[in-house]
C-alpha atoms as a PDB file:
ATOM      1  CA  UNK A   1     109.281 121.472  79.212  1.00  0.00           C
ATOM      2  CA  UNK A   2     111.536 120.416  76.112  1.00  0.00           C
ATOM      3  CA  UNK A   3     114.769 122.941  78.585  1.00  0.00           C
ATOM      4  CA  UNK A   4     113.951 120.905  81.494  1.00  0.00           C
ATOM      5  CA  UNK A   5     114.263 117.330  79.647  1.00  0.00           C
ATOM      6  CA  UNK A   6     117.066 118.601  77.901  1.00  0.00           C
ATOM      7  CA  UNK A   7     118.950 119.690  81.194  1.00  0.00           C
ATOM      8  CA  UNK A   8     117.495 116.295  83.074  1.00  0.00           C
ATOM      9  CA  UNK A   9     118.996 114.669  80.320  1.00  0.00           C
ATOM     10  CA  UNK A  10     122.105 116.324  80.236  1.00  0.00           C
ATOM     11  CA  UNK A  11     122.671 115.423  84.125  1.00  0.00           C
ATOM     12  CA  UNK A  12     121.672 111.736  84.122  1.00  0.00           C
ATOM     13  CA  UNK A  13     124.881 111.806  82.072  1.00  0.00           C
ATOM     14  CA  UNK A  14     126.895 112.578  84.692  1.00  0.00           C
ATOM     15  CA  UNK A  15     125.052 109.760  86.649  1.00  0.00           C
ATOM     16  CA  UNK A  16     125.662 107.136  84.035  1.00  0.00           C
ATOM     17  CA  UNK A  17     129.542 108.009  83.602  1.00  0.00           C
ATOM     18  CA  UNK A  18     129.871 107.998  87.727  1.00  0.00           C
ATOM     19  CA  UNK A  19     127.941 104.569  88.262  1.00  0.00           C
ATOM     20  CA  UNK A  20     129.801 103.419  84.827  1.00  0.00           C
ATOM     21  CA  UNK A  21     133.015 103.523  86.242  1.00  0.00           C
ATOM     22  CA  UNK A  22     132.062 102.387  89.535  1.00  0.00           C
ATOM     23  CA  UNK A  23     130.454  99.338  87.820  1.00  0.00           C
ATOM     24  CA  UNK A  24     133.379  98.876  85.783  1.00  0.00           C
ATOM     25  CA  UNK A  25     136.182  99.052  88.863  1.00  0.00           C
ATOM     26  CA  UNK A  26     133.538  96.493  90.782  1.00  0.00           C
ATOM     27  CA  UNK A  27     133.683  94.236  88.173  1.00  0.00           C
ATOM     28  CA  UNK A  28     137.689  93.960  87.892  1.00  0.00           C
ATOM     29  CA  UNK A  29     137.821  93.361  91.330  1.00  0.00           C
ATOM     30  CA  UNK A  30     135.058  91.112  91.462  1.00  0.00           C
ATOM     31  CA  UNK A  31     132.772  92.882  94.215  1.00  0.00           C
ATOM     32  CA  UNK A  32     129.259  91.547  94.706  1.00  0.00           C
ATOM     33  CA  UNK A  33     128.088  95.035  95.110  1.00  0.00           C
ATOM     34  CA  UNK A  34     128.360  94.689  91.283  1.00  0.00           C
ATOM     35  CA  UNK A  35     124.715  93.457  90.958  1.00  0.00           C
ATOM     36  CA  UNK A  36     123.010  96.340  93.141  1.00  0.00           C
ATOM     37  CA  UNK A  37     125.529  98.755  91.208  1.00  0.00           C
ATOM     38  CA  UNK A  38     124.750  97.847  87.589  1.00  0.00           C
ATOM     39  CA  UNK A  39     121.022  97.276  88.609  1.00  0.00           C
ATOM     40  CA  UNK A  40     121.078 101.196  89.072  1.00  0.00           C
ATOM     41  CA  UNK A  41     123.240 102.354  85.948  1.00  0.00           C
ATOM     42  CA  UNK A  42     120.826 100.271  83.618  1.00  0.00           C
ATOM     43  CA  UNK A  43     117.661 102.031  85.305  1.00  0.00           C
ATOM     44  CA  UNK A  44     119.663 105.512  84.571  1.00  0.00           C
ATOM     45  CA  UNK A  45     120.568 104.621  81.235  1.00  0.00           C
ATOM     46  CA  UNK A  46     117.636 103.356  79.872  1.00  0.00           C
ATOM     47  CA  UNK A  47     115.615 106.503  81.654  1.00  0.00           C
ATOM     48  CA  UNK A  48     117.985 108.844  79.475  1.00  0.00           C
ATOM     49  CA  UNK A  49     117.052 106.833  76.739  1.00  0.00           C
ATOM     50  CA  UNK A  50     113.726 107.700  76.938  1.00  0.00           C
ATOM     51  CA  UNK A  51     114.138 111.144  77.584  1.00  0.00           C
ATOM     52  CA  UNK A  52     116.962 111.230  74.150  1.00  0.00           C
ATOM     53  CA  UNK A  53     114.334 109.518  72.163  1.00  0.00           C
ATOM     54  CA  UNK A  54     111.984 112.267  72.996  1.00  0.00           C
ATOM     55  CA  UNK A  55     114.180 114.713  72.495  1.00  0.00           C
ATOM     56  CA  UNK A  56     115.110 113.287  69.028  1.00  0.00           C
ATOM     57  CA  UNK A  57     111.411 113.411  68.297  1.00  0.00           C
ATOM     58  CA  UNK A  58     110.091 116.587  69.682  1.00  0.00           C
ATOM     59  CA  UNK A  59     113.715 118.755  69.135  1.00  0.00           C
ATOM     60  CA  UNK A  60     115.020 120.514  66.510  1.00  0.00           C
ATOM     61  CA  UNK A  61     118.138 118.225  65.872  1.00  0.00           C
ATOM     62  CA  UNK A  62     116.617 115.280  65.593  1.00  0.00           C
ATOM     63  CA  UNK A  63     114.035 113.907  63.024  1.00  0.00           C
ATOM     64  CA  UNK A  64     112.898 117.407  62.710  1.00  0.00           C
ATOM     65  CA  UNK A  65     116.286 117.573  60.402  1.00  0.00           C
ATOM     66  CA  UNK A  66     115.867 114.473  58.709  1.00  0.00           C
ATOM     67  CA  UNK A  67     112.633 115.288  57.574  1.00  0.00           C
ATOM     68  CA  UNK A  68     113.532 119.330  56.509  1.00  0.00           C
ATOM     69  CA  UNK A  69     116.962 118.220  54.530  1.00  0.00           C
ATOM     70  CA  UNK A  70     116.566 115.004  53.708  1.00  0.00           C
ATOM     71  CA  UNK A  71     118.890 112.060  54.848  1.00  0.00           C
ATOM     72  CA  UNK A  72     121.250 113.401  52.571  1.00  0.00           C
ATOM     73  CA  UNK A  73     121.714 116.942  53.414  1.00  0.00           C
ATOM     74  CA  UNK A  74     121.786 115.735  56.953  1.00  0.00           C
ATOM     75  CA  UNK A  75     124.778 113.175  56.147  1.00  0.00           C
ATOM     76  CA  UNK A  76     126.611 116.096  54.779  1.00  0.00           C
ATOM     77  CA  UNK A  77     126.550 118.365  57.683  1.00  0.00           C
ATOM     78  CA  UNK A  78     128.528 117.049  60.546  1.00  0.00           C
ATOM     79  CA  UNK A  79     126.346 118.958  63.366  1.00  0.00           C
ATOM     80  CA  UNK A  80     122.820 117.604  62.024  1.00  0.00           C
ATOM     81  CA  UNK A  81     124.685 114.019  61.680  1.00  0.00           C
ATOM     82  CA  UNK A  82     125.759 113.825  64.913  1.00  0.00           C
ATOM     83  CA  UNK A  83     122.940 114.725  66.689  1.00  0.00           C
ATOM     84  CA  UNK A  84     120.565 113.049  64.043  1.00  0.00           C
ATOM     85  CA  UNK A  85     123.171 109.945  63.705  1.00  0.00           C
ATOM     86  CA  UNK A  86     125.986 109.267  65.631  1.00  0.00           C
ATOM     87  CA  UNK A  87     124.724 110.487  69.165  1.00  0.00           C
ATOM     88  CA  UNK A  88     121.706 108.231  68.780  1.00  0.00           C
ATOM     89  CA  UNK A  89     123.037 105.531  67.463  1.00  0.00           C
ATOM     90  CA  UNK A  90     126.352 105.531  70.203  1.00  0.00           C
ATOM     91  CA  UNK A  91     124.126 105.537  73.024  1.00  0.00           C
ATOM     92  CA  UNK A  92     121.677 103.111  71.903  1.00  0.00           C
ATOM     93  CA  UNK A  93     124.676 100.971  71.507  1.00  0.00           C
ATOM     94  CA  UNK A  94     126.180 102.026  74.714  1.00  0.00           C
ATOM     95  CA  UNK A  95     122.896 101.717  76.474  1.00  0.00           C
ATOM     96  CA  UNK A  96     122.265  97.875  75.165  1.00  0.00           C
ATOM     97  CA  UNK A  97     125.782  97.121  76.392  1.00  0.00           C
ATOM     98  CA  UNK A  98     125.337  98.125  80.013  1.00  0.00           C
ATOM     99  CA  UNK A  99     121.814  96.333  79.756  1.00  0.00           C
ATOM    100  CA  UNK A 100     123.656  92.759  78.512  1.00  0.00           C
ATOM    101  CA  UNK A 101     126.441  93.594  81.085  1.00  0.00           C
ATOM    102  CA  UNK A 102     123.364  93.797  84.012  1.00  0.00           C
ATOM    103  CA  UNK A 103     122.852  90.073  83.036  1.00  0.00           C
ATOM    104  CA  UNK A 104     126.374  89.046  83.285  1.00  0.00           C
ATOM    105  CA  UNK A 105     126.409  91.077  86.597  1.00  0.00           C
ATOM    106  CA  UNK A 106     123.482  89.482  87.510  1.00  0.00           C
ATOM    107  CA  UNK A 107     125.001  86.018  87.856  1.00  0.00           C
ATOM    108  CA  UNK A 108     128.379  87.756  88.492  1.00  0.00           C
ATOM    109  CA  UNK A 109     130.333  86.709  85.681  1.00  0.00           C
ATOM    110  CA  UNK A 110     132.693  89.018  86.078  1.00  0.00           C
ATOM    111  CA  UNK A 111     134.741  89.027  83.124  1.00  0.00           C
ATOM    112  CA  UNK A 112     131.888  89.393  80.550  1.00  0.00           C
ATOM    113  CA  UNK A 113     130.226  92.376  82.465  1.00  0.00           C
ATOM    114  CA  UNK A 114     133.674  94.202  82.925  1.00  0.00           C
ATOM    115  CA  UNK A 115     134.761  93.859  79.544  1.00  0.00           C
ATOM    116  CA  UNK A 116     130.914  94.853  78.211  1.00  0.00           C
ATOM    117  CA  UNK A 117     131.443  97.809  80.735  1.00  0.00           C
ATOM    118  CA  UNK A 118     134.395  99.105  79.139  1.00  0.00           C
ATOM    119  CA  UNK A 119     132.874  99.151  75.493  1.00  0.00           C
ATOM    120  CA  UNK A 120     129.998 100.500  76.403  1.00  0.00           C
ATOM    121  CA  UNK A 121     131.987 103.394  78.278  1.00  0.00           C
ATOM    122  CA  UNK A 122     134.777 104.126  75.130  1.00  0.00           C
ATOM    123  CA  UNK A 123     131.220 104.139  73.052  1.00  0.00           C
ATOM    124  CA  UNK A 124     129.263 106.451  75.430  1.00  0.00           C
ATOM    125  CA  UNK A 125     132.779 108.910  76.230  1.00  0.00           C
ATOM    126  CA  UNK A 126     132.550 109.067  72.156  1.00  0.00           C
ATOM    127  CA  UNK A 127     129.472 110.134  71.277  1.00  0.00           C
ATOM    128  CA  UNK A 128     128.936 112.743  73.945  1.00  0.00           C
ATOM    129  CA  UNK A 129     128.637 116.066  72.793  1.00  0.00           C
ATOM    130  CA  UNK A 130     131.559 117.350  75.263  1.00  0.00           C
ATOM    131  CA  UNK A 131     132.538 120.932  75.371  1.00  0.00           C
ATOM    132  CA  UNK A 132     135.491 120.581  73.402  1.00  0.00           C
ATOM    133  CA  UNK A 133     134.530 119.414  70.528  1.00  0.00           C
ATOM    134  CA  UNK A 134     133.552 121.300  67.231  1.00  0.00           C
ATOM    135  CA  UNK A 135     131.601 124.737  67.655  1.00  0.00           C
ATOM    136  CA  UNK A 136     127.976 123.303  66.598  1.00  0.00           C
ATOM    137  CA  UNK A 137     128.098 119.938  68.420  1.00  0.00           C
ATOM    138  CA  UNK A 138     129.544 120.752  71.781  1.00  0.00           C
ATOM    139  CA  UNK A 139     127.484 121.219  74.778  1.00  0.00           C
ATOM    140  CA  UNK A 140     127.934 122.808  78.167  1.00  0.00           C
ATOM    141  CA  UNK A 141     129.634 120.366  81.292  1.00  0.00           C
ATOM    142  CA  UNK A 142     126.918 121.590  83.259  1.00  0.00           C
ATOM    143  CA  UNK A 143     122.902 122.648  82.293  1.00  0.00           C
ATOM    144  CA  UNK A 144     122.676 126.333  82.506  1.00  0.00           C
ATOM    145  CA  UNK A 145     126.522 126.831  81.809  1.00  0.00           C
ATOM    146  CA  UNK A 146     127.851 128.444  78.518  1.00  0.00           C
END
């Protein structure tokens, strides 16, 4: 079960980037289709939210960590931190971003939701665990790949 959320959750992100920059492009050229847009990128987001939070309370790099090192130990690595930290804390900061930005889209104040839109995508593109990055954080494009 814990695979399955962690592959769900690794394609919703795929999702969120692809209706993220639609949103975003709708919203600089001021496009109705805006409200129906960002309606379905906060219902994805928040839905990986729920399945991260999970997974940062059932999985092994989450509070699992914090509560075998210590808050410490876990600063101190960068692979436990990330996961533990940064990860977390980037998305729940992307996530309540693209929620605000719904509001402005909402009423279709353009101009707030774009530039909330673009934060919240330079936060989320930061904080995912893409392939490239170092050996113990990165993560394959794809569920399944290596």
């Amino acid at each position: 079960m814990y695979n399955g959320m962690l592959h769900l959750h690794n394609v919703l992100r795929w999702v969120i980037l692809i209706l993220l920059l639609v949103s975003l492009v709708q919203a600089f050229t001021k496009n109705p289709s805006l409200k129906k847009t960002s309606l379905w990128l906060m219902i994805t987001a928040h839905i990986t939210l729920v399945l991260g939070v999970s997974q940062w309370m059932i999985g092994d790099w989450g509070i699992k960590k914090i509560q075998e090192f210590g808050f410490g130990t876990v600063m101190e690595h960068s692979a436990y931190r990330f996961f533990a930290v940064e990860h977390f804390a980037g998305m729940l900061i992307g996530i309540i971003l693209i929620t605000i930005a719904r509001g402005k889209a909402k009423v279709l104040n353009y101009k707030a939701a774009s530039w909330l839109l673009l934060i919240a995508l330079i936060v989320i593109l930061a904080t995912i665990p893409w392939p490239f990055r170092d050996a113990a954080i990165a993560r394959p494009w794809f569920p399944g790949m290596k």
